[in-house]
C-alpha atoms as a PDB file:
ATOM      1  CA  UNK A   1       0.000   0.000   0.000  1.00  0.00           C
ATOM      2  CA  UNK A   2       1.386   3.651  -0.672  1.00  0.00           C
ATOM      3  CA  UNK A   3      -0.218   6.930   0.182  1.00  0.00           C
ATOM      4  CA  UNK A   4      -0.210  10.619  -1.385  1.00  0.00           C
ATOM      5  CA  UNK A   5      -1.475  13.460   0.330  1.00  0.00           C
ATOM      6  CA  UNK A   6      -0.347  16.563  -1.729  1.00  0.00           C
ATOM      7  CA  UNK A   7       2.197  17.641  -3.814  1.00  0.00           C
ATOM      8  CA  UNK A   8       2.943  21.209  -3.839  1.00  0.00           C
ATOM      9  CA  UNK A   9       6.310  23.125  -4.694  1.00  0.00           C
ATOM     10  CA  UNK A  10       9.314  22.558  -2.284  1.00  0.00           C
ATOM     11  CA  UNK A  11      12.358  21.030  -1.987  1.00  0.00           C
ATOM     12  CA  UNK A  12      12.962  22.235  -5.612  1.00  0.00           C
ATOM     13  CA  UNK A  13      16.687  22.475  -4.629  1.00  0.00           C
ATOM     14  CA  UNK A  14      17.054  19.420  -4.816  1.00  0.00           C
ATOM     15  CA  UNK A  15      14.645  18.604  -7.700  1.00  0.00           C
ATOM     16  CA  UNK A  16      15.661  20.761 -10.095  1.00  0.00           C
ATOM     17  CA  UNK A  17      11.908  21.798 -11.256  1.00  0.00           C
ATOM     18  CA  UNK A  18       8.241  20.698 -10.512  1.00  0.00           C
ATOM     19  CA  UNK A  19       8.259  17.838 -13.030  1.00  0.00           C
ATOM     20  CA  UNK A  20      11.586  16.507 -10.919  1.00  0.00           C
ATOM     21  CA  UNK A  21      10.021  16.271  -7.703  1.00  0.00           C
ATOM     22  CA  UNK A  22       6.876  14.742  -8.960  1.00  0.00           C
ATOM     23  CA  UNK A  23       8.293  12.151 -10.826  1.00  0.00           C
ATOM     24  CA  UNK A  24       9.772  11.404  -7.334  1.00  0.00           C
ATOM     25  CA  UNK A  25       6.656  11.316  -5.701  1.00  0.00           C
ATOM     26  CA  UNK A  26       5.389   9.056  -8.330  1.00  0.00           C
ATOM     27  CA  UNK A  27       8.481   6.578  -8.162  1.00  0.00           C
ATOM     28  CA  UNK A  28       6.721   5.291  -4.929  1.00  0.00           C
ATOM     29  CA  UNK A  29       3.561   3.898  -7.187  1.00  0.00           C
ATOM     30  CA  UNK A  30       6.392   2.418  -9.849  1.00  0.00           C
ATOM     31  CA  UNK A  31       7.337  -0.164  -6.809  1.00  0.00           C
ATOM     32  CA  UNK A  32       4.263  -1.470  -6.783  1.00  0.00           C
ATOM     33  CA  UNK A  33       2.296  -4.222  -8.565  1.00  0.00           C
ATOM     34  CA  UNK A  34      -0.933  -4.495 -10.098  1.00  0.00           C
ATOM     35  CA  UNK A  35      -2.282  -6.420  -6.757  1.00  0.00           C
ATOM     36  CA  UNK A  36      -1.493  -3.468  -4.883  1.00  0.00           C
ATOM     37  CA  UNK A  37      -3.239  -0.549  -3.309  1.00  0.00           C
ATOM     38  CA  UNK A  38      -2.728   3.486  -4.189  1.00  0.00           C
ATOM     39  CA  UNK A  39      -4.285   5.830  -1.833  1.00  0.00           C
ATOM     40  CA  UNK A  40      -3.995   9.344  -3.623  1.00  0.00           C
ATOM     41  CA  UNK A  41      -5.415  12.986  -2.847  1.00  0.00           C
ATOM     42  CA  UNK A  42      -7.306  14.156  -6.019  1.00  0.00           C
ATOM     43  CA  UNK A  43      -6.613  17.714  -4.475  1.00  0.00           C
ATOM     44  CA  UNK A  44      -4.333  19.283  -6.732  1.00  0.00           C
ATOM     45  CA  UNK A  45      -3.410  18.923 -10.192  1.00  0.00           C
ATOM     46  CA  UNK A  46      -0.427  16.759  -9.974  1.00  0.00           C
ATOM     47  CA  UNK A  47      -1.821  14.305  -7.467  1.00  0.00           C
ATOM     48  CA  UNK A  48      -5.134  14.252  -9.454  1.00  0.00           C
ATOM     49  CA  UNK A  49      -3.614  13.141 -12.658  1.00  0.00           C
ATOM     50  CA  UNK A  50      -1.010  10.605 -10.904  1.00  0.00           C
ATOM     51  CA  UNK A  51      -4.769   8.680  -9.718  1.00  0.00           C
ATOM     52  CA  UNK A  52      -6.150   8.863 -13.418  1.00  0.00           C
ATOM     53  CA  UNK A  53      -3.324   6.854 -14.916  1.00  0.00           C
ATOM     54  CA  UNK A  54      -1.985   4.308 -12.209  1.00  0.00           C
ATOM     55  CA  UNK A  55      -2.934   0.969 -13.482  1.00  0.00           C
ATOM     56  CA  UNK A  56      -2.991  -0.606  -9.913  1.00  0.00           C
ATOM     57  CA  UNK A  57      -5.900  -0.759  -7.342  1.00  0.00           C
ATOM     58  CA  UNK A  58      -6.446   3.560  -6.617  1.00  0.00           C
ATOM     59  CA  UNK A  59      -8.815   5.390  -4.198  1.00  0.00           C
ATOM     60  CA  UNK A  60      -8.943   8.565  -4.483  1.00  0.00           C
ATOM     61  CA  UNK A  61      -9.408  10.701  -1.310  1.00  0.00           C
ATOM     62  CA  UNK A  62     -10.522  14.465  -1.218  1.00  0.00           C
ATOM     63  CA  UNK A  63     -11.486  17.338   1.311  1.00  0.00           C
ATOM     64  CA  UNK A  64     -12.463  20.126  -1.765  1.00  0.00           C
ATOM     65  CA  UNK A  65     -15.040  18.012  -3.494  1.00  0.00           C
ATOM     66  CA  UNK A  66     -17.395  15.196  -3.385  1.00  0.00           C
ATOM     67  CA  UNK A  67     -16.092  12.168  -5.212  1.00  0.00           C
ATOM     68  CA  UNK A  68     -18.229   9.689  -7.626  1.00  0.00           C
ATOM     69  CA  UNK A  69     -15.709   6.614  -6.429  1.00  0.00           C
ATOM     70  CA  UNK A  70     -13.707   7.274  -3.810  1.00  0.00           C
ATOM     71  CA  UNK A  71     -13.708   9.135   0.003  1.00  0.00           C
ATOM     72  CA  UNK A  72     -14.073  12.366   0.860  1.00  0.00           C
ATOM     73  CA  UNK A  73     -15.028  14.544   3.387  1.00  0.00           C
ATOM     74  CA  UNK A  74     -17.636  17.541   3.271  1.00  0.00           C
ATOM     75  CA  UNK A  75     -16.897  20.917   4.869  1.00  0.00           C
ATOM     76  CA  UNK A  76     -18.703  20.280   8.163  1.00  0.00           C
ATOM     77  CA  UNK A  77     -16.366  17.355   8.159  1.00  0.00           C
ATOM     78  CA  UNK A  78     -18.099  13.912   7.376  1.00  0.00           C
ATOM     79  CA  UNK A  79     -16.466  11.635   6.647  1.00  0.00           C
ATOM     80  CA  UNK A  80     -18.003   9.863   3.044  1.00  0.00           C
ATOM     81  CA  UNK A  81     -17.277   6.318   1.635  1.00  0.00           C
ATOM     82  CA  UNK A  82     -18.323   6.357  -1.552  1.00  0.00           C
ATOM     83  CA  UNK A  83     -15.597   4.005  -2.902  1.00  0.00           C
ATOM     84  CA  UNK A  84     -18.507   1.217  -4.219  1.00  0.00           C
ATOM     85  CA  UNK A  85     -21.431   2.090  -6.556  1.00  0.00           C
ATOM     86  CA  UNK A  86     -24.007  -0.310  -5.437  1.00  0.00           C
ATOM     87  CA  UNK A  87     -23.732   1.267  -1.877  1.00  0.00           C
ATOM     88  CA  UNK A  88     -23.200   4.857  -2.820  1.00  0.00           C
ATOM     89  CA  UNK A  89     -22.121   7.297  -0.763  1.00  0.00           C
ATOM     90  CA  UNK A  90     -22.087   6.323   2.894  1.00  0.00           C
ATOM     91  CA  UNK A  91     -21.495   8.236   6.009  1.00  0.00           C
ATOM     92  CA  UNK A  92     -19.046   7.051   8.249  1.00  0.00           C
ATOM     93  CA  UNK A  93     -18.720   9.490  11.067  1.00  0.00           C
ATOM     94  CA  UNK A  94     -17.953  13.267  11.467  1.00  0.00           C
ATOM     95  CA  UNK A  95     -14.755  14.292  11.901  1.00  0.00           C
ATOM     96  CA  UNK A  96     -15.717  18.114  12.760  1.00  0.00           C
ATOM     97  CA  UNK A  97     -16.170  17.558  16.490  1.00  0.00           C
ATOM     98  CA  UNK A  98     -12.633  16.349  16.968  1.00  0.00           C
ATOM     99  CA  UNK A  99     -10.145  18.733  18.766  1.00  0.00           C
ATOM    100  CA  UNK A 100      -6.905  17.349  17.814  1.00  0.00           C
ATOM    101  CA  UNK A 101      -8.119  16.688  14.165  1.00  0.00           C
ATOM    102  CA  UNK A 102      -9.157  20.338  13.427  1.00  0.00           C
ATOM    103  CA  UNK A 103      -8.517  21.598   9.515  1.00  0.00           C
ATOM    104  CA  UNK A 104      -8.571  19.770   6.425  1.00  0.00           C
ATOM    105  CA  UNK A 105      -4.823  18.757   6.325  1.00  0.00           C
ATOM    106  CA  UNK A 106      -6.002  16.612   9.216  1.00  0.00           C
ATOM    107  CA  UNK A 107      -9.395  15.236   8.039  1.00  0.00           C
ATOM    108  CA  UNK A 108      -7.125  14.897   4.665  1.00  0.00           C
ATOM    109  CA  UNK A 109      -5.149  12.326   6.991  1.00  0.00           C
ATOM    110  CA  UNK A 110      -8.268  11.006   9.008  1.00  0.00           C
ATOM    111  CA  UNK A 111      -9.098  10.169   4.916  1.00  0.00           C
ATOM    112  CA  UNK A 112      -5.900   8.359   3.973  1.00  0.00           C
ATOM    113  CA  UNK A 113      -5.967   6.989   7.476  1.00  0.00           C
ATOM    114  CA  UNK A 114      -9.506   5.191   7.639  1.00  0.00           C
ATOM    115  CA  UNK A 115      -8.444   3.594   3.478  1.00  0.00           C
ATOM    116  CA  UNK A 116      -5.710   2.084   4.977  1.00  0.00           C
ATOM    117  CA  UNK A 117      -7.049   0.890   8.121  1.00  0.00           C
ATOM    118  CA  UNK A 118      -9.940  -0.765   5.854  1.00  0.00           C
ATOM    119  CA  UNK A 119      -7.445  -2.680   3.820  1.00  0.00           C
ATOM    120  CA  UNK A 120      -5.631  -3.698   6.583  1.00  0.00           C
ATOM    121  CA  UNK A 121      -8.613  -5.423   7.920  1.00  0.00           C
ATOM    122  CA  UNK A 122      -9.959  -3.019  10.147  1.00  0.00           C
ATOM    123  CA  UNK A 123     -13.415  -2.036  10.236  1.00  0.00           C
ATOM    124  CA  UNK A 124     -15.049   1.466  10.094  1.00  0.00           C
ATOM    125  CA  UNK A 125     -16.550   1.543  13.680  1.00  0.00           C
ATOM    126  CA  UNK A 126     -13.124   0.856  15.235  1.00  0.00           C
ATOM    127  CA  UNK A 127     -11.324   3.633  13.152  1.00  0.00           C
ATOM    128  CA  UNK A 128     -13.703   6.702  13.882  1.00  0.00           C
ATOM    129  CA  UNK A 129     -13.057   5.225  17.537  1.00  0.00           C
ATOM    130  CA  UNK A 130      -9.487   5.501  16.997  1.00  0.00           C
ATOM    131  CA  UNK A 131      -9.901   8.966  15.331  1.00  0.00           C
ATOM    132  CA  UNK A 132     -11.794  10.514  18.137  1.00  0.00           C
ATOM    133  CA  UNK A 133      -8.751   9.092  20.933  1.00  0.00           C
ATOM    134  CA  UNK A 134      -6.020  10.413  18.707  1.00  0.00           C
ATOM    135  CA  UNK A 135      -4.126  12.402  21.281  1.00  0.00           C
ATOM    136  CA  UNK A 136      -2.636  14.646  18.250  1.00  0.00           C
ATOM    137  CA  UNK A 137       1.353  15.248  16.726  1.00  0.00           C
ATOM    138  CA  UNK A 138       4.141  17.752  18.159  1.00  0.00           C
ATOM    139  CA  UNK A 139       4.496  20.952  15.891  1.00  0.00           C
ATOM    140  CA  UNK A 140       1.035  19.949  13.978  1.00  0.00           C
ATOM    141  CA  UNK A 141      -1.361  22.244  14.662  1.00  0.00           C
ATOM    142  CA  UNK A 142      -0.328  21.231  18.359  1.00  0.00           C
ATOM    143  CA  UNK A 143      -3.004  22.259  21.136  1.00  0.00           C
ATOM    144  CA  UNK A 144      -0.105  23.942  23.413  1.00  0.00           C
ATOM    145  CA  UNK A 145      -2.573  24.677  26.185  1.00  0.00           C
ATOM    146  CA  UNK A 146      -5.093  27.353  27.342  1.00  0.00           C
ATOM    147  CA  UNK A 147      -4.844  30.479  29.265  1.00  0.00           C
ATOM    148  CA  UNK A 148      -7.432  33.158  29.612  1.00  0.00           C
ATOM    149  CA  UNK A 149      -9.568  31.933  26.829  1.00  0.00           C
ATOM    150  CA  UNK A 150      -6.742  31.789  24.438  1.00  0.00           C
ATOM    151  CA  UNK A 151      -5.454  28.934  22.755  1.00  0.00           C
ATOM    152  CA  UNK A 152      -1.898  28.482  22.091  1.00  0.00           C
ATOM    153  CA  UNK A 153      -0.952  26.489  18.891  1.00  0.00           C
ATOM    154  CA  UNK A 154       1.982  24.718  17.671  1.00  0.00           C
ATOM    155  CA  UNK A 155       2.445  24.068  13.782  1.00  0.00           C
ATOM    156  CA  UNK A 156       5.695  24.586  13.458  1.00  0.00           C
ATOM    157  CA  UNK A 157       6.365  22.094  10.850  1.00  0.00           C
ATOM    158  CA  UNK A 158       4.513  24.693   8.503  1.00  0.00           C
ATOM    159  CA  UNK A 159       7.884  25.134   6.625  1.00  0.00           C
ATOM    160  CA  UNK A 160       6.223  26.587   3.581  1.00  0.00           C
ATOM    161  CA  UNK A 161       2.935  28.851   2.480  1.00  0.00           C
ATOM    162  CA  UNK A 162       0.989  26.301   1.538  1.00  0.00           C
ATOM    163  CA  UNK A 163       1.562  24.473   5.130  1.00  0.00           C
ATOM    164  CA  UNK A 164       0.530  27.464   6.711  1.00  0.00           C
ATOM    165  CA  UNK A 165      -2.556  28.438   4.483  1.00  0.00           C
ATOM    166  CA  UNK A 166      -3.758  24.985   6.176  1.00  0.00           C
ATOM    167  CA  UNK A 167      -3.422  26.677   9.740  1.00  0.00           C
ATOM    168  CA  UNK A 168      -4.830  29.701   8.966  1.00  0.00           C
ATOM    169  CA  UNK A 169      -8.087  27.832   7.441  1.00  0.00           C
ATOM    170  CA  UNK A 170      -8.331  25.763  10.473  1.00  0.00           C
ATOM    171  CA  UNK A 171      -8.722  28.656  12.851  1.00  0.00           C
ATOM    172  CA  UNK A 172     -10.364  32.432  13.791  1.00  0.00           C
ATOM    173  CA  UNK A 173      -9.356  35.143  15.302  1.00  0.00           C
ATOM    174  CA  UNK A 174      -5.621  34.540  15.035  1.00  0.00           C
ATOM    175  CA  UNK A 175      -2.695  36.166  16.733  1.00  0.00           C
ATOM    176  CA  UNK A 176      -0.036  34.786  13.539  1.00  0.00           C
ATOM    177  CA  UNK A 177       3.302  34.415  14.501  1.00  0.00           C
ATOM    178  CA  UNK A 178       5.362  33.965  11.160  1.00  0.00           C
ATOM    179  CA  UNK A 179       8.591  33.865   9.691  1.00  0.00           C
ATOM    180  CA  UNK A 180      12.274  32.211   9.942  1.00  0.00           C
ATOM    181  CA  UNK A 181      14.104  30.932   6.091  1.00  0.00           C
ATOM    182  CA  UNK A 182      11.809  31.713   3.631  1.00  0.00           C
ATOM    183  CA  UNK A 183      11.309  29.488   0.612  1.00  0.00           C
ATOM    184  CA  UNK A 184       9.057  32.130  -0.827  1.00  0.00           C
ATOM    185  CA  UNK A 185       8.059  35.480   0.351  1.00  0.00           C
ATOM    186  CA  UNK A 186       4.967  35.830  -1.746  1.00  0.00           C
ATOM    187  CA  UNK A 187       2.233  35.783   0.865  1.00  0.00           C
ATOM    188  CA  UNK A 188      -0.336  36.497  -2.311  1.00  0.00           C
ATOM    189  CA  UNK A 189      -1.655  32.991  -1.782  1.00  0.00           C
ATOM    190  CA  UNK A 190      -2.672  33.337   1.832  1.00  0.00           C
ATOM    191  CA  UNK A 191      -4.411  36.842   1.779  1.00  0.00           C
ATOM    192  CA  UNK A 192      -8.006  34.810   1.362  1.00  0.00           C
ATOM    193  CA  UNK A 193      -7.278  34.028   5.110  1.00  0.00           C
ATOM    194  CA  UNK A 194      -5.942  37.807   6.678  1.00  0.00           C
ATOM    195  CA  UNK A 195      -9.770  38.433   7.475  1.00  0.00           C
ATOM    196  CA  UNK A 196      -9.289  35.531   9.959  1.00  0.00           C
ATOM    197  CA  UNK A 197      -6.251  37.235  11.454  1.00  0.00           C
ATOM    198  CA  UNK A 198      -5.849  40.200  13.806  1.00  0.00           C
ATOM    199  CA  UNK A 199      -2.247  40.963  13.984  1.00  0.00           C
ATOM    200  CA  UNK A 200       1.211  39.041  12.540  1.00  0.00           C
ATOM    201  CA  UNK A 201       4.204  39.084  14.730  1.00  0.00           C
ATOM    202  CA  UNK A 202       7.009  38.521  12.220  1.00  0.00           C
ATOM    203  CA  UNK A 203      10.808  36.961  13.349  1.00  0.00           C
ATOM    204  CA  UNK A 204      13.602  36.003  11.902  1.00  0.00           C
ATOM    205  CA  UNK A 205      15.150  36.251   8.264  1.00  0.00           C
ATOM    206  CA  UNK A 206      12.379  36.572   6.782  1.00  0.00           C
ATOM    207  CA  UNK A 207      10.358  39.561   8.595  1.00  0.00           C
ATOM    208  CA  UNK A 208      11.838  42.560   6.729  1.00  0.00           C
ATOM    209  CA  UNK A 209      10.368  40.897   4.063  1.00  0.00           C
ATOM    210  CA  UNK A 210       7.128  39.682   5.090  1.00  0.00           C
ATOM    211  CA  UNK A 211       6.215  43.053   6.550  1.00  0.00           C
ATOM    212  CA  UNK A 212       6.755  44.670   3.329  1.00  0.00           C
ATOM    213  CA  UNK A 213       4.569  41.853   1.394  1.00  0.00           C
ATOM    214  CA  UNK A 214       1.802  42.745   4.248  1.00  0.00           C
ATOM    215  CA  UNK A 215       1.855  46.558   4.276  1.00  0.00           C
ATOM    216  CA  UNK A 216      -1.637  47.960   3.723  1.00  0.00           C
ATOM    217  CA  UNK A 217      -2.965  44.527   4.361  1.00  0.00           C
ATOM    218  CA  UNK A 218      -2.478  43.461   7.815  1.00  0.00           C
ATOM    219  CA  UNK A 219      -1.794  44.671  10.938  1.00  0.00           C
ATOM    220  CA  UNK A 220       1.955  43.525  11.735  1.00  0.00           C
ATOM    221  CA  UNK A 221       4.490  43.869  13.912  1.00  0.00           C
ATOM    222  CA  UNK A 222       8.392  42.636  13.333  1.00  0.00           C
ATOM    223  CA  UNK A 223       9.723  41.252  16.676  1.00  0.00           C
ATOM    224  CA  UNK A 224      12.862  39.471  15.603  1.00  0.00           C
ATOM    225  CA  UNK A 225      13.046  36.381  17.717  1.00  0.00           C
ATOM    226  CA  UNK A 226      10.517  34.059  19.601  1.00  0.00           C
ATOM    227  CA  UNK A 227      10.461  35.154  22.682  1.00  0.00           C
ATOM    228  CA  UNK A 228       9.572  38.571  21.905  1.00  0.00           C
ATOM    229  CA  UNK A 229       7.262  37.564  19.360  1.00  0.00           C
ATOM    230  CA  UNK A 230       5.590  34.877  21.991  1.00  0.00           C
ATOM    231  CA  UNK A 231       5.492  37.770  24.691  1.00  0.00           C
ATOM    232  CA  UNK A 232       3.644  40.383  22.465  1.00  0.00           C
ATOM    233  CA  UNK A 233       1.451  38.111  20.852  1.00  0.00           C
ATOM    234  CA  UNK A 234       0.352  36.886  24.774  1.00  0.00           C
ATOM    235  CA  UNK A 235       0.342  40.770  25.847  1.00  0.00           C
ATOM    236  CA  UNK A 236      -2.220  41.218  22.706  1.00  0.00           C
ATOM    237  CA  UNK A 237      -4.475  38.358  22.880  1.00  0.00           C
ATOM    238  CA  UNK A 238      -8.378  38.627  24.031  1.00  0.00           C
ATOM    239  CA  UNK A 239     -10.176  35.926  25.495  1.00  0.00           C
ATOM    240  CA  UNK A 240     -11.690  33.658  22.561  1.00  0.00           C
ATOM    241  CA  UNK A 241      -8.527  34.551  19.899  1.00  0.00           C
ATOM    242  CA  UNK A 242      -5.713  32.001  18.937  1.00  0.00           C
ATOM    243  CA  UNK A 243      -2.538  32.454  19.207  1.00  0.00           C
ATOM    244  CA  UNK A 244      -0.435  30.165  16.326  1.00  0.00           C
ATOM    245  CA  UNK A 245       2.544  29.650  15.331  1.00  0.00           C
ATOM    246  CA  UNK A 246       2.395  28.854  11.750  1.00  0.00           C
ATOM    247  CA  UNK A 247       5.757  30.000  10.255  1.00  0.00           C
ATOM    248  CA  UNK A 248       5.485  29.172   6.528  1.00  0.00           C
ATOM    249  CA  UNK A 249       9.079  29.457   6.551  1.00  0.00           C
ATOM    250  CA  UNK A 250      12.025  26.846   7.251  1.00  0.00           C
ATOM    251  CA  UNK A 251      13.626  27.039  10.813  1.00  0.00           C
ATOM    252  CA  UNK A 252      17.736  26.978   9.965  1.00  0.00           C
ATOM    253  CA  UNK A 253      18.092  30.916  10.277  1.00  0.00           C
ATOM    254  CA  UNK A 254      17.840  30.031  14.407  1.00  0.00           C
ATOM    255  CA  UNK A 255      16.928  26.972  15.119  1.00  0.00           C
ATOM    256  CA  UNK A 256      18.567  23.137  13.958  1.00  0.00           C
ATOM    257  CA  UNK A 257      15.113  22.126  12.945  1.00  0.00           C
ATOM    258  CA  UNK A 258      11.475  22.632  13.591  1.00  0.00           C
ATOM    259  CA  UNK A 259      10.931  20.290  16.193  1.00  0.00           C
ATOM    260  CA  UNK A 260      13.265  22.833  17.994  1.00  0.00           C
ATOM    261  CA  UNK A 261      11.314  26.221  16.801  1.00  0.00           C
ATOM    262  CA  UNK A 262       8.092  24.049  17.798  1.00  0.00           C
ATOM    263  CA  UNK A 263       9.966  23.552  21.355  1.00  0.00           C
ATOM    264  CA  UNK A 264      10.976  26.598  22.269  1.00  0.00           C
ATOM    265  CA  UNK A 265       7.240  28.395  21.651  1.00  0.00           C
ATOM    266  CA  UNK A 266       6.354  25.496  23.424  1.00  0.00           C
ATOM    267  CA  UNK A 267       8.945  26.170  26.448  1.00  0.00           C
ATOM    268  CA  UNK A 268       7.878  29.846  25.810  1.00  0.00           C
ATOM    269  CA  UNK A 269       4.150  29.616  26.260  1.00  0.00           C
ATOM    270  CA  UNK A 270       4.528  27.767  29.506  1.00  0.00           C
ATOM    271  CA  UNK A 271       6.967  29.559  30.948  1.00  0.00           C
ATOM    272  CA  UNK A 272       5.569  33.011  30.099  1.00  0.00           C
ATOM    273  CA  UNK A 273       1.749  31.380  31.296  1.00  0.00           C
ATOM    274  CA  UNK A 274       2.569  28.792  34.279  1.00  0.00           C
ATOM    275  CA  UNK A 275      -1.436  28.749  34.622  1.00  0.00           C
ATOM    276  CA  UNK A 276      -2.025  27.634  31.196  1.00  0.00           C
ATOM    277  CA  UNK A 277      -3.727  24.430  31.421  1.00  0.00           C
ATOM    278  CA  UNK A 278      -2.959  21.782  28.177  1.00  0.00           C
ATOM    279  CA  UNK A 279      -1.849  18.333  27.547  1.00  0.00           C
ATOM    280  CA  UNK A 280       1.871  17.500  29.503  1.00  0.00           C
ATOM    281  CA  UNK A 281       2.735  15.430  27.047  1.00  0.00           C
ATOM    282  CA  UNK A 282       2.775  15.560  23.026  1.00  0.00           C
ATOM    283  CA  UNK A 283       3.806  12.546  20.243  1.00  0.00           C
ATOM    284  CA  UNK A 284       6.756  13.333  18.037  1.00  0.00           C
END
């Protein structure tokens, strides 16, 4: 069995162009056989035509649009099988409800998740069951804690903008903190969420120019490093707003990775708020 969930440009570096680094997302399918299973997200364009011509066994899965063979999930987050056309489309469960599976990047997962629990023998009852104890992932849209009526959020492995346009869709009333190695610093693709946001608080290499891409736009402050950035985004904050860290940049202008950015907001938040009241304990 192999699983796609998106393809979207990055790691071009190494690839060379777009066509490079699909054609290595596709050698995955090329190691497999005819008897085999392809679970693929029909969300973009590249992952969409990698499902039309695989000659093995392919679902597609999909949180942007209903699907005549496949599984998808609707806005309010039900979960559809509609993988066989004597049944139709069935619902399974709703994934909306679920804390630590907010956004479609994680019902997008919930989706690839419950195809491969099916094939592995499971059945549907026991994976919405499994969905709804899912404790959540370090730096993934992390639940931090709460304090005041704010919720702090961890999503530091949003290394690029289309990583972070995921956050930003997932929640309201956001206190953004942003920035660090940029891969790109056109933030054109992300202004259909800045009505969601109240203020950005911008660090590292990339906050000269992130500021200048959100002049006129959105209320923005540069702060430089984490701390400061954690400290006025807490000072700002009003009971029932979210404060996230969503970077859409790579971590290596301060940090050795983003497990370590994720950390120190983490070590940050709780240090700056000892009453904040959140899980202990987080999977890596």
């Amino acid at each position: 069995m192999a699983i796609l969930l998106n393809i979207s440009p990055d790691h071009l570096e190494r690839h060379g162009d777009m066509a490079g680094y699909v054609a290595a997302k596709a050698r995955l399918f090329q190691m497999q056989g005819p008897q085999h299973l392809a679970v693929i997200s029909v969300d973009d364009p590249w992952g969409a035509e990698l499902a039309r011509r695989l000659p093995q066994r392919t679902v597609p899965i999909s949180v942007r649009q209903p699907l005549d063979h496949g599984v998808y999930v609707t806005d309010g987050g039900d979960l559809i099988d509609a993988r066989s056309l004597a049944e139709g489309a069935r619902l399974i469960g709703s994934l909306g409800d679920l804390p630590t599976l907010r956004g479609r990047h994680n019902w997008q997962n919930a989706a690839a998740a419950y195809v491969a629990g099916l094939e592995l023998g499971l059945d549907a009852a026991g994976i919405m069951a499994s969905f709804a104890s899912f404790p959540g992932l370090a730096h993934r849209c992390e639940r931090v804690g709460v304090a005041d009526d704010v919720v702090y959020i961890n999503d530091s492995k949003a290394t690029n903008i289309d990583a972070a346009a995921t956050a930003l869709a997932a929640f309201d009333q956001i206190r953004w903190i942003a920035g660090g190695r940029a891969k790109s610093t056109d933030l054109a693709p992300l202004e259909p969420f800045f009505g969601r946001i109240k203020k950005a608080y911008l660090l590292g290499e990339a906050a000269p120019d992130f500021a200048k891409a959100l002049d006129g736009k959105l209320d923005h402050v540069v702060c430089g490093t984490m701390a400061a950035a954690v400290a006025a985004a807490i000072h700002d904050a009003r009971p029932g707003e979210t404060v996230l860290l969503s970077p859409a940049c790579a971590s290596f202008d301060h940090y050795r990775d983003f497990e370590a950015r994720g950390d120190d907001f983490r070590a940050i938040v709780r240090r700056l708020l000892p009453h904040v009241t959140g899980p202990d304990e987080v999977r890596s």
